[in-house]
PDB file of N, CA and C in Angstrom:
ATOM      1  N   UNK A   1      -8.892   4.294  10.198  1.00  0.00           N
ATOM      2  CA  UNK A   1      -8.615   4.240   8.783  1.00  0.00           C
ATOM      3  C   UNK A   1      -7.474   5.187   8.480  1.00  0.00           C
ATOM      4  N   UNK A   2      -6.730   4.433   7.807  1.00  0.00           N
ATOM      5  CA  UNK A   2      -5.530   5.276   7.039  1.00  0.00           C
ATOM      6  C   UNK A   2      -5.755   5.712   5.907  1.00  0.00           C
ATOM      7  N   UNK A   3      -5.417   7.905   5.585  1.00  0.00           N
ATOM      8  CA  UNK A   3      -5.115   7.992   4.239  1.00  0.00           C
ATOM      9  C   UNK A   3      -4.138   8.569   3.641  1.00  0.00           C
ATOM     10  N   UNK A   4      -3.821   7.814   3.058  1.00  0.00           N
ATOM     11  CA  UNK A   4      -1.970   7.955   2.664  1.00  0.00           C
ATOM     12  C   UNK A   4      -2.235   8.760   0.983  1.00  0.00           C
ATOM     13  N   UNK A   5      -1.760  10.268   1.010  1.00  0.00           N
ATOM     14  CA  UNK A   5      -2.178  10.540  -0.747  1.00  0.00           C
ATOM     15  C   UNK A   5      -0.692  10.465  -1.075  1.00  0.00           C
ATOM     16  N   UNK A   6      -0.767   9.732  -2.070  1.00  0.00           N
ATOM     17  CA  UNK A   6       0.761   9.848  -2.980  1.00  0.00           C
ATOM     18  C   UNK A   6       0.696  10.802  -4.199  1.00  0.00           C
ATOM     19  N   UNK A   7       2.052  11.273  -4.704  1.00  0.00           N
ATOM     20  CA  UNK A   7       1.821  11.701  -6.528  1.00  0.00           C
ATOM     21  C   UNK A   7       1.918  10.254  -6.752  1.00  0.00           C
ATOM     22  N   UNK A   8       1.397  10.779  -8.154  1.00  0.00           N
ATOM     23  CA  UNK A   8       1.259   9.742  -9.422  1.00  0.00           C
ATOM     24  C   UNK A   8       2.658   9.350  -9.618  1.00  0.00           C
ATOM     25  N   UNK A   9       3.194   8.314  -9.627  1.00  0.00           N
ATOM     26  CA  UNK A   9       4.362   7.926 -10.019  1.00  0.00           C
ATOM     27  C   UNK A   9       3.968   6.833 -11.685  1.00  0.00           C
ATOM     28  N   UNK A  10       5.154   6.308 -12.197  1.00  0.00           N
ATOM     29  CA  UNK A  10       5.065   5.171 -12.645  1.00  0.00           C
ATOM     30  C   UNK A  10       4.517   3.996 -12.387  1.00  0.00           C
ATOM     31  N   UNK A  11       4.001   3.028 -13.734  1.00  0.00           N
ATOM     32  CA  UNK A  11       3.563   1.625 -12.745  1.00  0.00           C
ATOM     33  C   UNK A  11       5.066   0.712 -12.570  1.00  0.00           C
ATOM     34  N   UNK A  12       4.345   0.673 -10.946  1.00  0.00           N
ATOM     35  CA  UNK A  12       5.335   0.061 -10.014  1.00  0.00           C
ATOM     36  C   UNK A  12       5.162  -1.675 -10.137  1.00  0.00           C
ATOM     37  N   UNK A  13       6.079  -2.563  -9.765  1.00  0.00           N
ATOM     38  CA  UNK A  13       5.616  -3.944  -9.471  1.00  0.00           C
ATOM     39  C   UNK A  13       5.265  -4.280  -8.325  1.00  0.00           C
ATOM     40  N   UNK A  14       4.545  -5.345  -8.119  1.00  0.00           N
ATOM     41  CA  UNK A  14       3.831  -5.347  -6.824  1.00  0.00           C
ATOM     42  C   UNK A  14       5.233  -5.372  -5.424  1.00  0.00           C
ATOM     43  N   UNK A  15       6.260  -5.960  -6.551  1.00  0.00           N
ATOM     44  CA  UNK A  15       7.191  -6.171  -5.323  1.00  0.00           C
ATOM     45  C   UNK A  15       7.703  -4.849  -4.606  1.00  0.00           C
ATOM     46  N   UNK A  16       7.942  -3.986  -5.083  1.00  0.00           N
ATOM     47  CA  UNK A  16       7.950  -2.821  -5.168  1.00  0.00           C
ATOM     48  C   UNK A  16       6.957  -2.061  -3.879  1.00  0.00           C
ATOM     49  N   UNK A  17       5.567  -2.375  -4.190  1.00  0.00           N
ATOM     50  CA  UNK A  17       5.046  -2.048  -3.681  1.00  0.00           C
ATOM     51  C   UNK A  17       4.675  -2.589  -1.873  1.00  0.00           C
ATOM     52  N   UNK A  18       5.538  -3.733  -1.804  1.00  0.00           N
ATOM     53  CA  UNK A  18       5.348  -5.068  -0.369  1.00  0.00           C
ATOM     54  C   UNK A  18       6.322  -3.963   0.023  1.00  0.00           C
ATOM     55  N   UNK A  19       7.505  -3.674  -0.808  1.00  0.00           N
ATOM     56  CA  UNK A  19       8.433  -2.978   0.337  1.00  0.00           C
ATOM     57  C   UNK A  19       7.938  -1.412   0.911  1.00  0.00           C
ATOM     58  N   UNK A  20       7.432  -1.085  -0.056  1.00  0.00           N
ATOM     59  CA  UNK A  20       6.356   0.221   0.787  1.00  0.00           C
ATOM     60  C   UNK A  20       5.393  -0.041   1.720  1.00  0.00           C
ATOM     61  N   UNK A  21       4.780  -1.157   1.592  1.00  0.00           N
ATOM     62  CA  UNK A  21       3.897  -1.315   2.625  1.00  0.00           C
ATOM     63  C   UNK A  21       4.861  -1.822   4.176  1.00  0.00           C
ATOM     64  N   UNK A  22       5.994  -2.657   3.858  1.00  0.00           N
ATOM     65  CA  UNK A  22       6.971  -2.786   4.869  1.00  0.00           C
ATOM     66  C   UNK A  22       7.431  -1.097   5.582  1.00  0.00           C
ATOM     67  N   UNK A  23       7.223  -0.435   5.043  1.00  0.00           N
ATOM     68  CA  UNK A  23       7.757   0.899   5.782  1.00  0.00           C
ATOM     69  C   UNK A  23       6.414   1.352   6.449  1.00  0.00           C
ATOM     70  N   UNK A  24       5.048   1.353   5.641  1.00  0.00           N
ATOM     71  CA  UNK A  24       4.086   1.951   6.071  1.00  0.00           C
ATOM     72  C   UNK A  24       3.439   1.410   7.411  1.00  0.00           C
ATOM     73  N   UNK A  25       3.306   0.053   7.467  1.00  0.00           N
ATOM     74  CA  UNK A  25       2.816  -0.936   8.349  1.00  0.00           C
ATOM     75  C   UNK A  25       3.360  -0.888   9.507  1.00  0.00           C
ATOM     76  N   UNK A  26       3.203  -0.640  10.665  1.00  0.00           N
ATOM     77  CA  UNK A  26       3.614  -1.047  12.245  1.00  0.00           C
ATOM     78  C   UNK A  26       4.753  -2.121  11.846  1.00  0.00           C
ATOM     79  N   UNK A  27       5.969  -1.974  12.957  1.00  0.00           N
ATOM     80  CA  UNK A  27       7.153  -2.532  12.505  1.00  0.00           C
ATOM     81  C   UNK A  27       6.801  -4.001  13.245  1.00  0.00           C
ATOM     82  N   UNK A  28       7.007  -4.834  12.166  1.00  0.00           N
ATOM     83  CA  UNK A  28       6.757  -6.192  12.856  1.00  0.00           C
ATOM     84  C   UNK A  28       5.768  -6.781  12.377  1.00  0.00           C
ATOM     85  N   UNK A  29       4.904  -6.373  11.710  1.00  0.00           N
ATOM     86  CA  UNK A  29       3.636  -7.002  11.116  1.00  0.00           C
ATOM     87  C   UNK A  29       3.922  -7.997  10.233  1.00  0.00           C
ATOM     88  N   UNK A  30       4.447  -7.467   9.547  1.00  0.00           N
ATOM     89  CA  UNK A  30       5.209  -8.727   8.407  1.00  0.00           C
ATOM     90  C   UNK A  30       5.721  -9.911   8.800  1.00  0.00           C
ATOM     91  N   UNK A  31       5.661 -10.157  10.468  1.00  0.00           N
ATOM     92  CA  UNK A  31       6.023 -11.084  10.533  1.00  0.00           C
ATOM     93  C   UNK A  31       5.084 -12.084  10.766  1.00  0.00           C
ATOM     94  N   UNK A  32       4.085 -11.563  10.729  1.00  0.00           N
ATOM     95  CA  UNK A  32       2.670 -12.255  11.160  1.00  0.00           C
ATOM     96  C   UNK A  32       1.527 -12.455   9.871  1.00  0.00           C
ATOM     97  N   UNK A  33       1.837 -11.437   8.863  1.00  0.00           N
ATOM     98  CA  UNK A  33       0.887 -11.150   7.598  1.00  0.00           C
ATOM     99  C   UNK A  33       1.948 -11.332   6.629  1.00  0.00           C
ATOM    100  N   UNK A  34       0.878 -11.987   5.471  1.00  0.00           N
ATOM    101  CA  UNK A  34       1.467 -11.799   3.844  1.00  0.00           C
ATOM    102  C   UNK A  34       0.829 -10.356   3.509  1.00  0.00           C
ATOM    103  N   UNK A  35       1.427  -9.792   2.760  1.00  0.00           N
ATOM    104  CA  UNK A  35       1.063  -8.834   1.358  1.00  0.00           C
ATOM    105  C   UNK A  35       0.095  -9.912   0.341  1.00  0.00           C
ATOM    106  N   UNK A  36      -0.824  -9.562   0.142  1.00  0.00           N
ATOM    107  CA  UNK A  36      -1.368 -10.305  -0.832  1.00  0.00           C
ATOM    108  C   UNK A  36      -1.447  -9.744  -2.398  1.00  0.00           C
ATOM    109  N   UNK A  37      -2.099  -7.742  -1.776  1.00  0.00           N
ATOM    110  CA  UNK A  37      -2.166  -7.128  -2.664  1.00  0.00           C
ATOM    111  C   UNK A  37      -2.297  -6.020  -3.026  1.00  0.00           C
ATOM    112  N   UNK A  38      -1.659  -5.069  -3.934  1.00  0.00           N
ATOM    113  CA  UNK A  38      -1.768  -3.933  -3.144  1.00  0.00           C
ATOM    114  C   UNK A  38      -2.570  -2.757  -4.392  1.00  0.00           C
ATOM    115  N   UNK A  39      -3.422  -2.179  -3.988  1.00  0.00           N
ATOM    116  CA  UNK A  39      -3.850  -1.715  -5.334  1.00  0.00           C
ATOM    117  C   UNK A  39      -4.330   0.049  -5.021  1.00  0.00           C
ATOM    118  N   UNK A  40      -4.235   0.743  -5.895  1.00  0.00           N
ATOM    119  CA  UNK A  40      -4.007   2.257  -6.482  1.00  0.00           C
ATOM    120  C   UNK A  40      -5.663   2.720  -6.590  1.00  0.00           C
ATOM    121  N   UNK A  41      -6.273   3.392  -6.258  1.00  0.00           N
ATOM    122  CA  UNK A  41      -7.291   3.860  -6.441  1.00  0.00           C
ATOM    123  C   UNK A  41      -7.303   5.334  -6.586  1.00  0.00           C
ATOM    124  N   UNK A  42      -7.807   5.553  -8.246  1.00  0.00           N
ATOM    125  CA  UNK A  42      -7.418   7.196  -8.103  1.00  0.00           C
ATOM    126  C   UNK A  42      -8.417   7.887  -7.940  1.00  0.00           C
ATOM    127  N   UNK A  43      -8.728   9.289  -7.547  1.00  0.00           N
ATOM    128  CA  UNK A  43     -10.075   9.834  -6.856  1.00  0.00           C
ATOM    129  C   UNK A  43     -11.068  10.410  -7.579  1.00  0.00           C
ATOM    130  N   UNK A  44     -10.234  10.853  -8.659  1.00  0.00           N
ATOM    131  CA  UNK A  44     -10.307  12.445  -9.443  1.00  0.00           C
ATOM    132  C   UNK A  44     -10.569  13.491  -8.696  1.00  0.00           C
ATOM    133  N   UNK A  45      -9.659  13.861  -7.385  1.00  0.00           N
ATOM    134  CA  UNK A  45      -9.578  14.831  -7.265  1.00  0.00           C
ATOM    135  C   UNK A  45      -8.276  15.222  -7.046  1.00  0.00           C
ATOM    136  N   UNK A  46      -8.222  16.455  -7.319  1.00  0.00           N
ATOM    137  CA  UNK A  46      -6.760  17.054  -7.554  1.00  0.00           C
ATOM    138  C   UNK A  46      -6.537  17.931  -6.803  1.00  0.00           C
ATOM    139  N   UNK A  47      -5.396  17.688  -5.897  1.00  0.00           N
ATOM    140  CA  UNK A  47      -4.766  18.745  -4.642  1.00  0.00           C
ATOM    141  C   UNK A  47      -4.532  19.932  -5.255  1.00  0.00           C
ATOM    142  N   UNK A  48      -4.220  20.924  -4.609  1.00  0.00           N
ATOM    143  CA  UNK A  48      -3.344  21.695  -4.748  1.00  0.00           C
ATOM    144  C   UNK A  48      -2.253  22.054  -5.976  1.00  0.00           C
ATOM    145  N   UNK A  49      -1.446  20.815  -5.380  1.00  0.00           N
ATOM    146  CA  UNK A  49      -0.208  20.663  -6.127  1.00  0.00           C
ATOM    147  C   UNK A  49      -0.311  20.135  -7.291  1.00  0.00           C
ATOM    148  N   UNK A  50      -1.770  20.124  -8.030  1.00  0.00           N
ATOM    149  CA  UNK A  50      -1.956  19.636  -9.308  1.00  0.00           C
ATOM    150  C   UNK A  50      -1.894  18.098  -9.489  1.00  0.00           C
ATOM    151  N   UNK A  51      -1.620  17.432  -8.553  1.00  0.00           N
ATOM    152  CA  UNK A  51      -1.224  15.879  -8.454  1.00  0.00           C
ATOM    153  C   UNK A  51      -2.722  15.467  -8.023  1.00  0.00           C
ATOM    154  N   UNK A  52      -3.336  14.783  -8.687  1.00  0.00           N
ATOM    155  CA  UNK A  52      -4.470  13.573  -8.241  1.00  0.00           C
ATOM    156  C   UNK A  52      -4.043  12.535  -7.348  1.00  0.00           C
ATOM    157  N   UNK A  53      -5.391  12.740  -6.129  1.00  0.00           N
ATOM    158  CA  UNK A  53      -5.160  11.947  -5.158  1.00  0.00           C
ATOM    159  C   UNK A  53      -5.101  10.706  -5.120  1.00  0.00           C
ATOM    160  N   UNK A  54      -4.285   9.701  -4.633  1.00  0.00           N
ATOM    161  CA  UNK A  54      -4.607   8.086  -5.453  1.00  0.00           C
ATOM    162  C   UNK A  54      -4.692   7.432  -4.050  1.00  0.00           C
ATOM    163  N   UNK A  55      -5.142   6.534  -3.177  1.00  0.00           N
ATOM    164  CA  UNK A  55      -6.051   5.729  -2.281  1.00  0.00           C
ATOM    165  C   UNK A  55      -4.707   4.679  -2.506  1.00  0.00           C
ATOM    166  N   UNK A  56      -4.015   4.504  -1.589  1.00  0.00           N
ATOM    167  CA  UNK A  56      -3.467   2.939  -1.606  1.00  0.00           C
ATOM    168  C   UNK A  56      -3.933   2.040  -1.105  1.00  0.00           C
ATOM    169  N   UNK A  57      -4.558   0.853  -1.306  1.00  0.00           N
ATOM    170  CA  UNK A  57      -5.024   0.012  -0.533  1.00  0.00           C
ATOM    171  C   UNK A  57      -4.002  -2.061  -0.321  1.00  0.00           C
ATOM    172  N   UNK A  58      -3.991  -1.718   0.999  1.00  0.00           N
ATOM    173  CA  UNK A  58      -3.080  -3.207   1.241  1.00  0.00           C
ATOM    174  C   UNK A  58      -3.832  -3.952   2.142  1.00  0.00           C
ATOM    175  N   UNK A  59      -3.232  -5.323   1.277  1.00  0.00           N
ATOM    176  CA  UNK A  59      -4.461  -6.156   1.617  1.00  0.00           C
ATOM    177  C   UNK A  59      -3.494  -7.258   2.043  1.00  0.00           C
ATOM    178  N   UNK A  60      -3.682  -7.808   3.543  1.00  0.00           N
ATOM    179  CA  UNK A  60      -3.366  -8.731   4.332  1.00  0.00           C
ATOM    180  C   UNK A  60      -3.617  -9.849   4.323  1.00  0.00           C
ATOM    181  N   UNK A  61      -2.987 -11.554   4.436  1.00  0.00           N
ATOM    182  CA  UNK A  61      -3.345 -12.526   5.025  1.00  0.00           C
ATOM    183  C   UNK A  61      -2.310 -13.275   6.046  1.00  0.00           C
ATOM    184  N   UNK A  62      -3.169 -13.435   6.945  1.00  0.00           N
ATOM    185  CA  UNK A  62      -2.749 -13.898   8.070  1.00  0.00           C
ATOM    186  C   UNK A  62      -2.017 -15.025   8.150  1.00  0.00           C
ATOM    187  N   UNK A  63      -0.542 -15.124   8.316  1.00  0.00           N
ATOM    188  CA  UNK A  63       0.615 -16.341   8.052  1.00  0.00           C
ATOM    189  C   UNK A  63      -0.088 -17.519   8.827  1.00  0.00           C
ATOM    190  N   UNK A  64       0.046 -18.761   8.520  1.00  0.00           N
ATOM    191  CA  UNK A  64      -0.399 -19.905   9.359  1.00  0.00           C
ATOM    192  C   UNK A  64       0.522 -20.709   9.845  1.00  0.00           C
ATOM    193  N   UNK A  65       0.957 -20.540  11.062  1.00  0.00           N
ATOM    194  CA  UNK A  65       2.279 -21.778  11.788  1.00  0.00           C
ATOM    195  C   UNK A  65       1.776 -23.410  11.248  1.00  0.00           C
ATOM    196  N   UNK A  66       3.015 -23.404  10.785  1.00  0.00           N
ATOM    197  CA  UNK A  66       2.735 -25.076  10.689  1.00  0.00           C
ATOM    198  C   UNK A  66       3.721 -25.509  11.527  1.00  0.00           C
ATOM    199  N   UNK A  67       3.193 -26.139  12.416  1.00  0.00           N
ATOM    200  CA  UNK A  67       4.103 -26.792  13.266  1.00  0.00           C
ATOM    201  C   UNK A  67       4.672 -28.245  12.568  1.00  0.00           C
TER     202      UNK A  67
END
């Protein structure tokens, strides 16, 4: 399991968010998976740095060859 804490930014668009998961993801995956969806889960708990921890979660489906 991956945990990735981000700051709080702005709301982002999902597209936005495919290209983050393109950096986060093993290089090459994308060529095999869609992004379906990607969603923010915040913790209430707060680091350090005063920033609340937020949970990214990406959610995969598996491309289908059509021959």
């Amino acid at each position: 399991m991956i945990s990735i804490t981000i700051a709080p930014m702005s709301k982002q668009s999902a597209f936005d968010y495919k290209i983050l998961a393109s950096y986060l993801l093993p290089k090459g995956i994308l060529e095999f998976f869609d992004v379906t969806a990607v969603n923010e889960d915040h913790t209430g708990i707060i680091e350090e740095t005063g920033n609340e921890r937020v949970l990214l979660h990406i959610y995969l489906d598996e491309k289908v060859e059509r021959l």
